[in-house]
Protein backbone atom coordinates (compact mmCIF):
# COMPACT_ATOMS: atom_id res chain seq x y z
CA UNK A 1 -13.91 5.64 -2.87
CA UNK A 2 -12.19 3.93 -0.13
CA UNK A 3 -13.23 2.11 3.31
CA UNK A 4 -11.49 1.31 6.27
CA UNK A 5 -12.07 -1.61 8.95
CA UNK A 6 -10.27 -2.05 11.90
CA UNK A 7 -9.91 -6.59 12.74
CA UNK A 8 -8.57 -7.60 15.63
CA UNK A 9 -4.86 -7.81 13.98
CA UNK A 10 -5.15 -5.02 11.13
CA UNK A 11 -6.54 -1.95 9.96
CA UNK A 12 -7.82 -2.96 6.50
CA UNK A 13 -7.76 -0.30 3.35
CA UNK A 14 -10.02 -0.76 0.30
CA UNK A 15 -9.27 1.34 -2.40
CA UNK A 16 -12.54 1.41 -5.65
CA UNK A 17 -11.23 2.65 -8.98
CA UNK A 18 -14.05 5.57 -9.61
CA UNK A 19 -12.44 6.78 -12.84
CA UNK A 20 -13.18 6.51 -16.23
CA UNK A 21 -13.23 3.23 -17.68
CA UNK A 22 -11.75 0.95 -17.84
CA UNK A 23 -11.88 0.42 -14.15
CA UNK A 24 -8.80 -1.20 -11.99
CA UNK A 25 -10.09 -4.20 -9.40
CA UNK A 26 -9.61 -3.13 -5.60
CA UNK A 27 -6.60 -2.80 -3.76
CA UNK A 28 -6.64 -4.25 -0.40
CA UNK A 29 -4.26 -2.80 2.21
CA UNK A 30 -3.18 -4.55 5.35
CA UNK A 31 -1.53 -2.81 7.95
CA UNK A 32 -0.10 -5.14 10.96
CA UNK A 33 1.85 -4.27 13.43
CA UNK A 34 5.08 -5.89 11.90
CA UNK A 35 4.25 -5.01 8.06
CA UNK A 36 1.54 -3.55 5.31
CA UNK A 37 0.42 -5.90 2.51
CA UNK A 38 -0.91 -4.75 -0.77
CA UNK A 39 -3.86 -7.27 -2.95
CA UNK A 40 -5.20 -6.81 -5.57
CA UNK A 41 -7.09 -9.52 -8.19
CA UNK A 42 -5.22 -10.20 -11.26
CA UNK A 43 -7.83 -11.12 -14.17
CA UNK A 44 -4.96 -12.41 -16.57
CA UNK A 45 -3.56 -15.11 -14.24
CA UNK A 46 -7.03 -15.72 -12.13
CA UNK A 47 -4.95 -15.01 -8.64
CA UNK A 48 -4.34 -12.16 -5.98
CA UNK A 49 -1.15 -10.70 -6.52
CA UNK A 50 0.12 -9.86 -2.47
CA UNK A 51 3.12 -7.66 -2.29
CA UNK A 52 4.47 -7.06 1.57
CA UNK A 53 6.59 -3.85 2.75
CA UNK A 54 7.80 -3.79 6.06
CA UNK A 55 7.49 -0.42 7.63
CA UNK A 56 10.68 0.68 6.42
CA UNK A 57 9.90 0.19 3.02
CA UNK A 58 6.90 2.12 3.66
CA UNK A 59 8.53 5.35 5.52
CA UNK A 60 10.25 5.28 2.76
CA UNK A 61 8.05 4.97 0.01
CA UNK A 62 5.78 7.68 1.82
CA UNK A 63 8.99 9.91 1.40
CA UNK A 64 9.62 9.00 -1.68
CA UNK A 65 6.39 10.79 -3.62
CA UNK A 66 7.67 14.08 -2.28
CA UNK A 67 11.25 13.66 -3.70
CA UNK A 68 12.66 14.58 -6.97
CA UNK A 69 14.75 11.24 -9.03
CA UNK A 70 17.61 10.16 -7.54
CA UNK A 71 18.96 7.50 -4.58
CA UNK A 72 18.10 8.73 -0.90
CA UNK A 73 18.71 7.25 2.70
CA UNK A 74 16.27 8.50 5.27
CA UNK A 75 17.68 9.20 8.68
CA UNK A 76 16.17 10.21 12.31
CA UNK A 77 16.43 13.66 13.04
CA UNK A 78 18.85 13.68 15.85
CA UNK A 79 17.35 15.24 19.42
């Protein structure tokens, strides 16, 4: 299960676990205009881990689950 809300500076992504046990806490994705941040609750250390991609790092990354191993450098399709 997932929702989406749309703030004034972000689209905001909740991701629910819904699998079998034991369930993972909610990831929170933040997409600015700049950047997408990724939360989610850690219960060992009792604090939100945040990780940040820019959207390079995410192009890339989206890319990336279609790809067999190995090192890759998107480019633009020229016109």
């Amino acid at each position: 299960m997932f929702s989406i809300e749309h703030e004034f500076d972000a689209t905001v992504v909740t991701l629910v676990d819904e699998g079998p046990s034991p369930f993972a806490e909610d990831v929170i994705i933040n997409a600015f205009e700049d950047c997408v941040t990724l939360e989610q609750y850690d219960q060992r250390t009792d604090q939100v881990m945040k990780v940040t991609l820019s959207l390079s790092q995410l192009r890339d990354l989206g890319a990336a689950l279609d790809l067999p191993e190995g090192v890759y450098t998107l480019r633009r399709a020229e016109a």
